[in-house]
PDB file of N, CA and C in Angstrom:
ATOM      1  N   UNK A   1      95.818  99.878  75.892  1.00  0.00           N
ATOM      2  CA  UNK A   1      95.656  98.451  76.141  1.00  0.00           C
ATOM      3  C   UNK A   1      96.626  98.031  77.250  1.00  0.00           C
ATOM      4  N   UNK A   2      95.821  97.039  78.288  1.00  0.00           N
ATOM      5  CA  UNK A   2      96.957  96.823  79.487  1.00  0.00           C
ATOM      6  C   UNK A   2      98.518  95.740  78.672  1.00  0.00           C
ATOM      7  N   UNK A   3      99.162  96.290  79.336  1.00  0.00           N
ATOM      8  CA  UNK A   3     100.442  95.246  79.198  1.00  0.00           C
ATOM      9  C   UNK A   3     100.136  93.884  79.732  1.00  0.00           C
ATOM     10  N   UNK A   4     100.687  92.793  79.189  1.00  0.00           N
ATOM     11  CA  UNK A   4     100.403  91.649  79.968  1.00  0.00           C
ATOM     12  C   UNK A   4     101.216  91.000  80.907  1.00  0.00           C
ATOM     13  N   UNK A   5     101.426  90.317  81.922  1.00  0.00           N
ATOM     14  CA  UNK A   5     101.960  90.723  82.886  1.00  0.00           C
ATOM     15  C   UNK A   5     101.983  89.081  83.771  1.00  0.00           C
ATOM     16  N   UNK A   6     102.654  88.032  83.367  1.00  0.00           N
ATOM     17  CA  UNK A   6     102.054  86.755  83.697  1.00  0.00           C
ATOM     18  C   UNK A   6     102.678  86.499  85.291  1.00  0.00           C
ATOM     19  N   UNK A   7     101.761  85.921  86.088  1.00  0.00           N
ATOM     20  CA  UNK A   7     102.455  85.583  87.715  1.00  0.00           C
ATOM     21  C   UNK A   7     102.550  84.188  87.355  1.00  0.00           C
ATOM     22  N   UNK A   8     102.550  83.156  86.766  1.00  0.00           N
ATOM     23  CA  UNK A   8     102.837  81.820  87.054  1.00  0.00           C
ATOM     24  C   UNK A   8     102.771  81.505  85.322  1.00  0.00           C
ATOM     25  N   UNK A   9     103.544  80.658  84.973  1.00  0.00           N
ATOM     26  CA  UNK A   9     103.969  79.778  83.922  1.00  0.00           C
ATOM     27  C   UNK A   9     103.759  78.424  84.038  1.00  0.00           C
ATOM     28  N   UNK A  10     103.737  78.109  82.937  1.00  0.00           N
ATOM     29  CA  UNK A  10     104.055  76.045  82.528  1.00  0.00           C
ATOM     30  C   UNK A  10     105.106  75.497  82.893  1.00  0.00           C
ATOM     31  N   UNK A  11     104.595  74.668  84.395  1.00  0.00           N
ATOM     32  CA  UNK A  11     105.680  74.339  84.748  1.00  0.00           C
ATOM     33  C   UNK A  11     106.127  72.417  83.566  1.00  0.00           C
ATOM     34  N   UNK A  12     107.046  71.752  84.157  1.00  0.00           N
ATOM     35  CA  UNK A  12     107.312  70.061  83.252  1.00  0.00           C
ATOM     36  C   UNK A  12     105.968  69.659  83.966  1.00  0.00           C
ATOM     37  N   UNK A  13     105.356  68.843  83.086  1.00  0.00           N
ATOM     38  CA  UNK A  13     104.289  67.516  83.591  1.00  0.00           C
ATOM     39  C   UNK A  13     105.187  66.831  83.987  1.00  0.00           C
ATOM     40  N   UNK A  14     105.197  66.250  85.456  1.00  0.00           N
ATOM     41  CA  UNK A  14     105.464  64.887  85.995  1.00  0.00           C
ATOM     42  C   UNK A  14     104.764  63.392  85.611  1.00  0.00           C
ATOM     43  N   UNK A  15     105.161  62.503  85.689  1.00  0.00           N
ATOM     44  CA  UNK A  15     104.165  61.104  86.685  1.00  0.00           C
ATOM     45  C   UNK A  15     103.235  61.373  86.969  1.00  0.00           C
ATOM     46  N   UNK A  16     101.673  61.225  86.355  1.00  0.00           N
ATOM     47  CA  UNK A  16     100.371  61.158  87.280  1.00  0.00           C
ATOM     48  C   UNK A  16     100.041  62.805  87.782  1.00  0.00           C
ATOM     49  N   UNK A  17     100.387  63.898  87.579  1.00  0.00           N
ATOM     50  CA  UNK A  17     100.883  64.895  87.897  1.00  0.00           C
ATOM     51  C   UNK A  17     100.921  66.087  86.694  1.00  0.00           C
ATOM     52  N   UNK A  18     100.490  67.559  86.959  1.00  0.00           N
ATOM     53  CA  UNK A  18     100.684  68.747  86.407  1.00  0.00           C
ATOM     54  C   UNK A  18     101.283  70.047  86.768  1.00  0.00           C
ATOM     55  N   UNK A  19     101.789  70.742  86.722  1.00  0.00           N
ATOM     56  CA  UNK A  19     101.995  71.699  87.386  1.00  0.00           C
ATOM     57  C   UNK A  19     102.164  72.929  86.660  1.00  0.00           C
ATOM     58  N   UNK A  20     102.485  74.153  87.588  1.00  0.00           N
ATOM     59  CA  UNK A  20     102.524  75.624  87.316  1.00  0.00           C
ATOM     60  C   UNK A  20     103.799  75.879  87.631  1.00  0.00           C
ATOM     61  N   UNK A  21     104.443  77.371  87.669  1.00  0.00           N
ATOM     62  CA  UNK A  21     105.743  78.192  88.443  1.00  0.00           C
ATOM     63  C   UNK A  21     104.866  78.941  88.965  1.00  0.00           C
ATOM     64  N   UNK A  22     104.424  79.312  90.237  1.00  0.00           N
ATOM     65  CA  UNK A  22     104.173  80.492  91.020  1.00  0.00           C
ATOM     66  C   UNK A  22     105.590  81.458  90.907  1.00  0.00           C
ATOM     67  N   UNK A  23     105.286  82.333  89.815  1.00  0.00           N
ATOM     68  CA  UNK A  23     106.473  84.065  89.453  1.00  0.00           C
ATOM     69  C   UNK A  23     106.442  84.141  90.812  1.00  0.00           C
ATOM     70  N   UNK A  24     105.837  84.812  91.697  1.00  0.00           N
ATOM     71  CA  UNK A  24     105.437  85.699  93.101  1.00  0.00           C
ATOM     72  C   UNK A  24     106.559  84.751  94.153  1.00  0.00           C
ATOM     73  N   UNK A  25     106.250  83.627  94.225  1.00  0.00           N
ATOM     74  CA  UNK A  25     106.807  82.947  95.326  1.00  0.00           C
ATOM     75  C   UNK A  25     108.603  81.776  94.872  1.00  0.00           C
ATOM     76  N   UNK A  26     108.159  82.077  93.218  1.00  0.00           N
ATOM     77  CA  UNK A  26     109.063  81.267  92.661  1.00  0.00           C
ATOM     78  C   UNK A  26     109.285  79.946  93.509  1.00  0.00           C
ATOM     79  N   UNK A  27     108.212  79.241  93.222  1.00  0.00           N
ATOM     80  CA  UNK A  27     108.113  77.961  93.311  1.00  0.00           C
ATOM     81  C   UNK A  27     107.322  77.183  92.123  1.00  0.00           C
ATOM     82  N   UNK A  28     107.510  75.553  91.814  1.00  0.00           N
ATOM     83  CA  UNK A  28     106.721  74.850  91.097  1.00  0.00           C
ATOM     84  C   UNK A  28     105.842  74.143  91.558  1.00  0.00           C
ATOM     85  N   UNK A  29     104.391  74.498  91.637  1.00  0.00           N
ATOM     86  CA  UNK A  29     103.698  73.899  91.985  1.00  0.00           C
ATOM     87  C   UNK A  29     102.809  72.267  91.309  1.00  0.00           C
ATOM     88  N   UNK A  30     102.502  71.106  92.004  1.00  0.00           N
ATOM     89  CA  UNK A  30     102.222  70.165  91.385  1.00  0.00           C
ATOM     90  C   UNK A  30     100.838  69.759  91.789  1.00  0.00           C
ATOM     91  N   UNK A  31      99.789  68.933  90.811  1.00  0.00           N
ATOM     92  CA  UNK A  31      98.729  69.139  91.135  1.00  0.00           C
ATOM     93  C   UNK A  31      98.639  67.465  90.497  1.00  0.00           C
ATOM     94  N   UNK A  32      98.170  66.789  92.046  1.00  0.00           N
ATOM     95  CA  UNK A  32      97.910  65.274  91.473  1.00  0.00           C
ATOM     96  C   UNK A  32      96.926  64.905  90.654  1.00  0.00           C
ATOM     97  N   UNK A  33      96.895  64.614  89.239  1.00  0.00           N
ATOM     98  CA  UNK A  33      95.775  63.988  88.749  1.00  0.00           C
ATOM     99  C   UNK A  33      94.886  63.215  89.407  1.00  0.00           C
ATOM    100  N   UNK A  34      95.222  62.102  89.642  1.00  0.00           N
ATOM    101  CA  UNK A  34      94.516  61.116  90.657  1.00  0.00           C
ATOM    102  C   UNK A  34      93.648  61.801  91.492  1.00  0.00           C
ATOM    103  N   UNK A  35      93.733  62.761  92.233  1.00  0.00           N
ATOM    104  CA  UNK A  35      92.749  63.177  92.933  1.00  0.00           C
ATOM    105  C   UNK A  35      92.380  64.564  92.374  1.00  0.00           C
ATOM    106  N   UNK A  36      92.454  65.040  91.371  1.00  0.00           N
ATOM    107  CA  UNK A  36      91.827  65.862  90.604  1.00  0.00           C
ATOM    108  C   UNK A  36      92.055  67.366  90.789  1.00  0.00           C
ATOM    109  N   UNK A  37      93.272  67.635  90.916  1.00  0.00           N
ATOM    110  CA  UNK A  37      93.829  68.312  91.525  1.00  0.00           C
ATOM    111  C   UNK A  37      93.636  68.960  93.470  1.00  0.00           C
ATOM    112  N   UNK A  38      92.851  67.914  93.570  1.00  0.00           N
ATOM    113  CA  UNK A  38      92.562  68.207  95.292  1.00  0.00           C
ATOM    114  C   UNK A  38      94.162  68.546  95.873  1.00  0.00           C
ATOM    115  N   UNK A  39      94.921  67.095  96.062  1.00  0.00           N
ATOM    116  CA  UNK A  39      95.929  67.746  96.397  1.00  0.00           C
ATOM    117  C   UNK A  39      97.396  67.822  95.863  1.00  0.00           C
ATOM    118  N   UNK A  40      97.942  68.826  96.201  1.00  0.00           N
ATOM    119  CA  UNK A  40      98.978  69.168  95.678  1.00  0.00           C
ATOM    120  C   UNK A  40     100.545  69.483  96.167  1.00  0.00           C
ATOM    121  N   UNK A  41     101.461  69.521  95.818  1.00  0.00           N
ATOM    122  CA  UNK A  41     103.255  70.037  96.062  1.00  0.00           C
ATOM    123  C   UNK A  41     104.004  71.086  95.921  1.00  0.00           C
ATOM    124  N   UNK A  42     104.953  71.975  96.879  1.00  0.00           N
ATOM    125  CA  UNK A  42     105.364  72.778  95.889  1.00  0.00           C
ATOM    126  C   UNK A  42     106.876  72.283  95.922  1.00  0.00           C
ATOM    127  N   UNK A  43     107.049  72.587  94.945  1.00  0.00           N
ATOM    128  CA  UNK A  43     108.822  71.964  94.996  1.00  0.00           C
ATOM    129  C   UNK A  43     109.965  72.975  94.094  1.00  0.00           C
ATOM    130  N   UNK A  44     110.810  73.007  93.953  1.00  0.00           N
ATOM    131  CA  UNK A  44     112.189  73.709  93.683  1.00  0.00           C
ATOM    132  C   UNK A  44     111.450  73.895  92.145  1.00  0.00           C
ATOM    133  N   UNK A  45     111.554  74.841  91.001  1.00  0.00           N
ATOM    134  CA  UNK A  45     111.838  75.047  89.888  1.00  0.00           C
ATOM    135  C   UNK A  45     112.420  74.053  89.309  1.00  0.00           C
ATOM    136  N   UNK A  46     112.069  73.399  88.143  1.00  0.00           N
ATOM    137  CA  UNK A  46     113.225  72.400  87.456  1.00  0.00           C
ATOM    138  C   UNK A  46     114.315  73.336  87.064  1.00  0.00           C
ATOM    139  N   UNK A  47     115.508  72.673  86.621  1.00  0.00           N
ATOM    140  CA  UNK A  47     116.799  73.704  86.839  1.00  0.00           C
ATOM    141  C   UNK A  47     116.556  73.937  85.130  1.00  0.00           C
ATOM    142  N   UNK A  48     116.216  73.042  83.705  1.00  0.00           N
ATOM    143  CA  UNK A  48     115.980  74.079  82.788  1.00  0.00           C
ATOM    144  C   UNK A  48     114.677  74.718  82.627  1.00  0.00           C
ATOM    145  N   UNK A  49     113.975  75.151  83.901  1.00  0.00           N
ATOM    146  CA  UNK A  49     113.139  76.299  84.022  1.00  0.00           C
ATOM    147  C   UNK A  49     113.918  77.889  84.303  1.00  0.00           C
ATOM    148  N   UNK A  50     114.579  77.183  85.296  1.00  0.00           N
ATOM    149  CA  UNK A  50     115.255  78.737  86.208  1.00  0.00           C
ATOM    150  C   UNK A  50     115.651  80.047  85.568  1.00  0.00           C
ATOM    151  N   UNK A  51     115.971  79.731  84.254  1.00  0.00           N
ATOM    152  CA  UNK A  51     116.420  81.031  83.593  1.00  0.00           C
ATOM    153  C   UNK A  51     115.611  81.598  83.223  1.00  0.00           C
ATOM    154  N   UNK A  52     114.873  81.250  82.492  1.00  0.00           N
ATOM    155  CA  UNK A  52     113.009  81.652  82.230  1.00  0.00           C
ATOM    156  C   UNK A  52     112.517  82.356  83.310  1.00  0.00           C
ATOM    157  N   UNK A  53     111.768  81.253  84.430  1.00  0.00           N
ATOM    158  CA  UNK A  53     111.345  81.743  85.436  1.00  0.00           C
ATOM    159  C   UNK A  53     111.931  83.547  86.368  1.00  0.00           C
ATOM    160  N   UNK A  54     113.420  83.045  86.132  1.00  0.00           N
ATOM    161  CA  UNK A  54     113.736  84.105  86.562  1.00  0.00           C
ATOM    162  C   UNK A  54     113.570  85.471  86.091  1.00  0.00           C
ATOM    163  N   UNK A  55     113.908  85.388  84.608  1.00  0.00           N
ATOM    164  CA  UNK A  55     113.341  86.440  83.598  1.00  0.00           C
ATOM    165  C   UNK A  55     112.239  87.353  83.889  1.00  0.00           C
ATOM    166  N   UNK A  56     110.827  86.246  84.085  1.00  0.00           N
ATOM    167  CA  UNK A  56     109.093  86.469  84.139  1.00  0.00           C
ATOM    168  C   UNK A  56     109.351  86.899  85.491  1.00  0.00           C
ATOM    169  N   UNK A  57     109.830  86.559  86.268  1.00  0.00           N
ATOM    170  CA  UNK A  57     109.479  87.268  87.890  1.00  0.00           C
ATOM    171  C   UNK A  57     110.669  88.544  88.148  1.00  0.00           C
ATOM    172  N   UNK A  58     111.292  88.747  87.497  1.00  0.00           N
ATOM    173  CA  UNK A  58     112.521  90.382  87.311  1.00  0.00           C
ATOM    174  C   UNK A  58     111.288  91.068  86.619  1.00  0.00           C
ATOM    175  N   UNK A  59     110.882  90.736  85.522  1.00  0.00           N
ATOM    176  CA  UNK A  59     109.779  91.501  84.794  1.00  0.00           C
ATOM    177  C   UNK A  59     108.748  91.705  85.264  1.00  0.00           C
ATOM    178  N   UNK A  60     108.076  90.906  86.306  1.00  0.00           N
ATOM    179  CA  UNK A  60     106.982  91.137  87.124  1.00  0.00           C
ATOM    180  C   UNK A  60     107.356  91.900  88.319  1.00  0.00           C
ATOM    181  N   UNK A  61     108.464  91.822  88.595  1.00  0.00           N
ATOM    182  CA  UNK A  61     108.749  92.540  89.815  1.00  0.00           C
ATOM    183  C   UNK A  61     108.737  93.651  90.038  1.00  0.00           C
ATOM    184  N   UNK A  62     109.303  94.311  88.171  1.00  0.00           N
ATOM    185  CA  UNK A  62     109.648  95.246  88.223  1.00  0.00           C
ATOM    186  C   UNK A  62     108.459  96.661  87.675  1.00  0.00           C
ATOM    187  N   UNK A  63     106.910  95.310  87.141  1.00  0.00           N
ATOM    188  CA  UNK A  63     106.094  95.940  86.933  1.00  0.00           C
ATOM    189  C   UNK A  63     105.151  96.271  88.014  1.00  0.00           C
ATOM    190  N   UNK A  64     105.479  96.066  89.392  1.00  0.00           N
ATOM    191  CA  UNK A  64     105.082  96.004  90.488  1.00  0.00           C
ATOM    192  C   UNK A  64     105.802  96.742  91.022  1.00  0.00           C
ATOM    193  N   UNK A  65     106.762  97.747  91.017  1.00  0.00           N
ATOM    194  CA  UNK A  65     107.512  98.823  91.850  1.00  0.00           C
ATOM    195  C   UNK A  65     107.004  99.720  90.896  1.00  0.00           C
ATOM    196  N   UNK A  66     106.792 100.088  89.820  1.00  0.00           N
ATOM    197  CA  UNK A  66     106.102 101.050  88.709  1.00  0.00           C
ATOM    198  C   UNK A  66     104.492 101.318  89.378  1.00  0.00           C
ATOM    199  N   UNK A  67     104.092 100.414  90.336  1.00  0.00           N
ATOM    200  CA  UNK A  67     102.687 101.050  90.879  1.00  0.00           C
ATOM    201  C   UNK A  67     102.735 101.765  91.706  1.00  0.00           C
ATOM    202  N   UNK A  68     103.691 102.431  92.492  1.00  0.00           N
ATOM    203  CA  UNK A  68     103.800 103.605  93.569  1.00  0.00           C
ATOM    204  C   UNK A  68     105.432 103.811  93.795  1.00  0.00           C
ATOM    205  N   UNK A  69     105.471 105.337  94.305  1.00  0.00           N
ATOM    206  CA  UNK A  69     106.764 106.156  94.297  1.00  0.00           C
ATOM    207  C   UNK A  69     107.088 105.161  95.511  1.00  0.00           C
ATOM    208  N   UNK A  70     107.027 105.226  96.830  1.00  0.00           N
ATOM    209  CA  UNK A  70     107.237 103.692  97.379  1.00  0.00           C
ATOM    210  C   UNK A  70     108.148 102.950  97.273  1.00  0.00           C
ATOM    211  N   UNK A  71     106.984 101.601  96.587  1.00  0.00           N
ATOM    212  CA  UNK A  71     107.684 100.701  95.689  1.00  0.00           C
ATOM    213  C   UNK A  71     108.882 101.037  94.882  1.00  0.00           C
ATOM    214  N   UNK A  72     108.785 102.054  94.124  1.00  0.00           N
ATOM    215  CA  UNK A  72     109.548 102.327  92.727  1.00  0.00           C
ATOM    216  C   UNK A  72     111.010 102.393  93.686  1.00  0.00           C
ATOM    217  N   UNK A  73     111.434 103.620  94.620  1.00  0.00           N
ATOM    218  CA  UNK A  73     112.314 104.034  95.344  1.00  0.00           C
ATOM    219  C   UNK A  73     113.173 102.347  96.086  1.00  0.00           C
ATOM    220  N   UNK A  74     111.575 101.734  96.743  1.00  0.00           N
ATOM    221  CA  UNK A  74     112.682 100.597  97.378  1.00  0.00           C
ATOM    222  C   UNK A  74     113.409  99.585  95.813  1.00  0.00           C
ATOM    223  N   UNK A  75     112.730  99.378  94.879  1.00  0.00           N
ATOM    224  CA  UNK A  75     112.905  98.564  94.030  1.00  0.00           C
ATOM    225  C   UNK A  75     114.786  99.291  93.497  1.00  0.00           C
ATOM    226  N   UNK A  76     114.457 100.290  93.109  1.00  0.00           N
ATOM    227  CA  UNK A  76     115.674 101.224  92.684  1.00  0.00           C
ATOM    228  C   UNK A  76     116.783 101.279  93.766  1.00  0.00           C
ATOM    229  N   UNK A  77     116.379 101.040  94.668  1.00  0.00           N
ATOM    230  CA  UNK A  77     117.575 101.067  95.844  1.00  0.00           C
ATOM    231  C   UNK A  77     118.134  99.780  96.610  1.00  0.00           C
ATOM    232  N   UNK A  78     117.630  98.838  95.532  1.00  0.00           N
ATOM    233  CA  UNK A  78     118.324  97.199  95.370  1.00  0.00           C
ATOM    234  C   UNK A  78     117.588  96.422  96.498  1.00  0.00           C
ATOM    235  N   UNK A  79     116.674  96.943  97.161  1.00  0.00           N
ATOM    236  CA  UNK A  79     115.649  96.298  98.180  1.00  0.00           C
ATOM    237  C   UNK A  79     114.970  95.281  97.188  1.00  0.00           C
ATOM    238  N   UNK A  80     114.725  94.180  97.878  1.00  0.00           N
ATOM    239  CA  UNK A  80     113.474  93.355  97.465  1.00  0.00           C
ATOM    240  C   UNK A  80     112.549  93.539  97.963  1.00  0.00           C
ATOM    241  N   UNK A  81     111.234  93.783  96.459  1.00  0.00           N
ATOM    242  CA  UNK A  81     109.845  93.630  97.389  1.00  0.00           C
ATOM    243  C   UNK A  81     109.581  92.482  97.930  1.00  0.00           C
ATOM    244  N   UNK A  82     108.594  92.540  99.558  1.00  0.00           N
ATOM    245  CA  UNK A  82     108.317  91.861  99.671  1.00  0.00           C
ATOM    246  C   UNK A  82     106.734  91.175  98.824  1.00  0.00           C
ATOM    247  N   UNK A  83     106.862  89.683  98.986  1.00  0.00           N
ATOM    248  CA  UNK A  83     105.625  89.170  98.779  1.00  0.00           C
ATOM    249  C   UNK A  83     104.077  90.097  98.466  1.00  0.00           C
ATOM    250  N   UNK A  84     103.876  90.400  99.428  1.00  0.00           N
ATOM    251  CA  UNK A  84     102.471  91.222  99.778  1.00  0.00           C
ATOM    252  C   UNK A  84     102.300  92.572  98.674  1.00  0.00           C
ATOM    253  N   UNK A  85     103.903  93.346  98.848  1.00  0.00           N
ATOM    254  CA  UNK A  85     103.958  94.075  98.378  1.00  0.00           C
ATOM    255  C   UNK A  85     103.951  94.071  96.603  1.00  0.00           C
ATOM    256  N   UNK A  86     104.431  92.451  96.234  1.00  0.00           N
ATOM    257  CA  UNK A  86     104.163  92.497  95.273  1.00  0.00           C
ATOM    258  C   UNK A  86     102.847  92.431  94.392  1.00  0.00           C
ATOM    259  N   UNK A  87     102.127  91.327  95.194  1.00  0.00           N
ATOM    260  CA  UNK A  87     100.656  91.930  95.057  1.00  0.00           C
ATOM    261  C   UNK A  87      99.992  92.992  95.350  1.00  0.00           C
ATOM    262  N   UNK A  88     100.786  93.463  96.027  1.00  0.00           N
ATOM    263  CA  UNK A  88      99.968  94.813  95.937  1.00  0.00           C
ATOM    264  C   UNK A  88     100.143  96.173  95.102  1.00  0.00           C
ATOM    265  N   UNK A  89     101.544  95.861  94.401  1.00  0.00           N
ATOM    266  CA  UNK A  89     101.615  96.339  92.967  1.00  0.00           C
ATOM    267  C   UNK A  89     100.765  96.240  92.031  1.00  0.00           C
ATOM    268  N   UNK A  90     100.751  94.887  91.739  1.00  0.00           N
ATOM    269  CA  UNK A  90     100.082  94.264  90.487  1.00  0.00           C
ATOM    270  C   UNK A  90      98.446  94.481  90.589  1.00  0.00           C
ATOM    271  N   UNK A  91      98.098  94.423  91.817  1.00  0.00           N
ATOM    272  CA  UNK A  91      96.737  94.717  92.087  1.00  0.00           C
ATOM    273  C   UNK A  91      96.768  96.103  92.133  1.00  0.00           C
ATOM    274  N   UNK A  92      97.597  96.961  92.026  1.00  0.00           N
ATOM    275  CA  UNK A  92      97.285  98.558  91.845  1.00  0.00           C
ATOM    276  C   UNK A  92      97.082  98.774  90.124  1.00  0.00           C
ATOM    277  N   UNK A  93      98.073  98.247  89.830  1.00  0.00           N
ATOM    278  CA  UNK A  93      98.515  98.810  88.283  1.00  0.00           C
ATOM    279  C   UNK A  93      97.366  97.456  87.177  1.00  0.00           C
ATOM    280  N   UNK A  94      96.902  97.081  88.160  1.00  0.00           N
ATOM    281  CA  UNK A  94      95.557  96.144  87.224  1.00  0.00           C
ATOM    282  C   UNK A  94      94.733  96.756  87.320  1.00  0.00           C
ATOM    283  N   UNK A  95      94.270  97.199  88.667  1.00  0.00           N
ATOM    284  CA  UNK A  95      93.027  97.908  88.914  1.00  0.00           C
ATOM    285  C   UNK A  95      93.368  99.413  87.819  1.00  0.00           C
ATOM    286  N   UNK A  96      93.936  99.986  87.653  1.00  0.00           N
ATOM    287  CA  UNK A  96      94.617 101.157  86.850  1.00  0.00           C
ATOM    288  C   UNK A  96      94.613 100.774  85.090  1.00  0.00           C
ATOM    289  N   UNK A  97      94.636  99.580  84.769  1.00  0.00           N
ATOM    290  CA  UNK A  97      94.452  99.232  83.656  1.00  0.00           C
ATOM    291  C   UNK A  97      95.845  99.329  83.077  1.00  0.00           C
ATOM    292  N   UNK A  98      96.081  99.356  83.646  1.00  0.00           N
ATOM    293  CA  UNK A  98      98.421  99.517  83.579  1.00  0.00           C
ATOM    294  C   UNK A  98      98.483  98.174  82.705  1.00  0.00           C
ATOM    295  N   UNK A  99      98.619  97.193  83.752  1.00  0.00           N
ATOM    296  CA  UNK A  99      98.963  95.834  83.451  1.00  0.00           C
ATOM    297  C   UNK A  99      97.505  94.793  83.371  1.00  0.00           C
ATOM    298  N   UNK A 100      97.898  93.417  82.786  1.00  0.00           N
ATOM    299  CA  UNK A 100      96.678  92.687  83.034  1.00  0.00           C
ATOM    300  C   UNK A 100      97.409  91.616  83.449  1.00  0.00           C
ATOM    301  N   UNK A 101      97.323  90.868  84.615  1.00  0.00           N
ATOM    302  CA  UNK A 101      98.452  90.389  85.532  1.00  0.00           C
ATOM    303  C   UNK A 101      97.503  89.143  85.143  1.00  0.00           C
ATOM    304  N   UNK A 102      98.115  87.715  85.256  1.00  0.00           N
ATOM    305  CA  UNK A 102      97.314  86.558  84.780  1.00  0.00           C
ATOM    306  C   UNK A 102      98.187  85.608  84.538  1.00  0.00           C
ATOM    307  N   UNK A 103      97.593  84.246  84.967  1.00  0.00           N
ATOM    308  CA  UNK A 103      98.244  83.235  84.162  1.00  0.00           C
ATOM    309  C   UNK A 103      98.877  82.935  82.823  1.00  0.00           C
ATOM    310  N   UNK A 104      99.743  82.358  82.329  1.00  0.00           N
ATOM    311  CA  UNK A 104      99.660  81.536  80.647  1.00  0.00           C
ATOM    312  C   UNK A 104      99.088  80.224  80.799  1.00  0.00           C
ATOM    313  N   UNK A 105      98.602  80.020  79.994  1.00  0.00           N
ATOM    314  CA  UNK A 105      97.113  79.299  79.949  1.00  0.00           C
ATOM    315  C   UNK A 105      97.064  78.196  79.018  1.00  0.00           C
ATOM    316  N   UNK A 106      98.179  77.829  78.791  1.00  0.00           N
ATOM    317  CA  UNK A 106      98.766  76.078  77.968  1.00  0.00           C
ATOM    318  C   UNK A 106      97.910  75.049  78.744  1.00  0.00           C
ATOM    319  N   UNK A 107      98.137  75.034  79.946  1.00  0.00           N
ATOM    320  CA  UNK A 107      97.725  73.881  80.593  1.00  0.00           C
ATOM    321  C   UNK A 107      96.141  73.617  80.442  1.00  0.00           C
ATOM    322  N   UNK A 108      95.786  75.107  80.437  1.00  0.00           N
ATOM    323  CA  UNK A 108      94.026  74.760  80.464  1.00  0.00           C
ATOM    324  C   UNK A 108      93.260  74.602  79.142  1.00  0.00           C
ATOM    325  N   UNK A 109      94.595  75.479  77.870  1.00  0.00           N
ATOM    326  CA  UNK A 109      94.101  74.535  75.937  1.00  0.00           C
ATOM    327  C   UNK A 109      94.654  73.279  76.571  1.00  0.00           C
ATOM    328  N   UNK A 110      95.447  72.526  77.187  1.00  0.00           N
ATOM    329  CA  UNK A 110      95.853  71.270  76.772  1.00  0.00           C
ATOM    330  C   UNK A 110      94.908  70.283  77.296  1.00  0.00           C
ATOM    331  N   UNK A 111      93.598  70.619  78.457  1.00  0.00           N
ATOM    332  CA  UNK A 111      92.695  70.098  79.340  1.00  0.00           C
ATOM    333  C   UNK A 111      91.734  70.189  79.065  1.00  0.00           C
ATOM    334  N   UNK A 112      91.478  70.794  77.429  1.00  0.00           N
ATOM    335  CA  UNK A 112      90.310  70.963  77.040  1.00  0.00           C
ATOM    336  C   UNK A 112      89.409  72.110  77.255  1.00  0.00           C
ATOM    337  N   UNK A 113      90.328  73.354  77.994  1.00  0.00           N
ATOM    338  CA  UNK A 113      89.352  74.685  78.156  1.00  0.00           C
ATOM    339  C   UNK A 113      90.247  75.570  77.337  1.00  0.00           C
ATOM    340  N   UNK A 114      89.413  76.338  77.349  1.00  0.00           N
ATOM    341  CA  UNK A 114      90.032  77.623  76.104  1.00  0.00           C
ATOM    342  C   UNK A 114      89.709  79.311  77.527  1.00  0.00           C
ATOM    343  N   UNK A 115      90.525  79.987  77.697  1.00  0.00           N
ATOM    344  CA  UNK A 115      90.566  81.088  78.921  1.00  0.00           C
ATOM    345  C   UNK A 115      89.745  80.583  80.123  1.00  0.00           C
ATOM    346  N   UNK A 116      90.204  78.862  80.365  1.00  0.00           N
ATOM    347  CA  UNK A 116      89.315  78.663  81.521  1.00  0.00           C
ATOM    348  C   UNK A 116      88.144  77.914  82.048  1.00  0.00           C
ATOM    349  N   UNK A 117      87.296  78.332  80.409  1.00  0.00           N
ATOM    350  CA  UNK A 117      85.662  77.428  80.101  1.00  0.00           C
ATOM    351  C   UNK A 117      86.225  76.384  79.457  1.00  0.00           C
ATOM    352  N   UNK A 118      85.220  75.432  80.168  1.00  0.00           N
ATOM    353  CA  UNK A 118      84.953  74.313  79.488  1.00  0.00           C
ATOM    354  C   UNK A 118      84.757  74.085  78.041  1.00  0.00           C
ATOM    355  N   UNK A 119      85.138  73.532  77.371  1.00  0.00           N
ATOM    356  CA  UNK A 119      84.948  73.655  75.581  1.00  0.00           C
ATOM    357  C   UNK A 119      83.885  72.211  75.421  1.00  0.00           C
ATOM    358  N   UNK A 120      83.018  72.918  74.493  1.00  0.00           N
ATOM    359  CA  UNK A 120      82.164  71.579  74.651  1.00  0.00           C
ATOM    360  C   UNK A 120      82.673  70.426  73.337  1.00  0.00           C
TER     361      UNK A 120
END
């Protein structure tokens, strides 16, 4: 069974407003109600996120140097992956059935979908 493997978390509801943590880019992203999530912000982590956040993206990071000798070597030799490279971990070791890389999915039970679908 794949490990689970989350790239973005529950970020605080704002004002008029929802948001995520993008793990990958470690940012909080915000998504205006009012216009239905058309458009959106990214802004700093709230500061009692950061310890969390940081946690989920060391753990993702590190399940993303585990997809090639590569990766593994720069990760072990105190390099940061880059960006790309981190997707391109996670997209190895998903496609491999390693990991199952994915959202947590609070926001979309709290909106009335259950993995996404609409709940009637």
């Amino acid at each position: 069974m794949p490990m689970p493997c989350p790239c973005s978390c529950r970020s605080v509801p704002r004002k008029n407003s929802w948001g995520v943590v993008d793990l990958i880019k470690m940012k909080a992203i915000y998504w205006d109600d009012s216009t239905q999530g058309m458009k959106f912000e990214e802004k700093e982590i709230p500061a009692d996120m950061q310890a969390q956040c940081k946690e989920y993206h060391d753990k993702m990071v590190e399940a993303a140097a585990e997809a090639n000798e590569a990766f593994m070597e720069k990760y072990l030799g105190g390099e940061a992956l880059t960006t790309a490279e981190i997707k391109q971990g996670l997209r190895e070791r998903n496609l491999k059935l390693e990991i199952r890389a994915g959202a947590m999915r609070q926001r979309l039970q709290e909106q009335g979908c259950a993995g996404g679908a609409p709940t009637p």
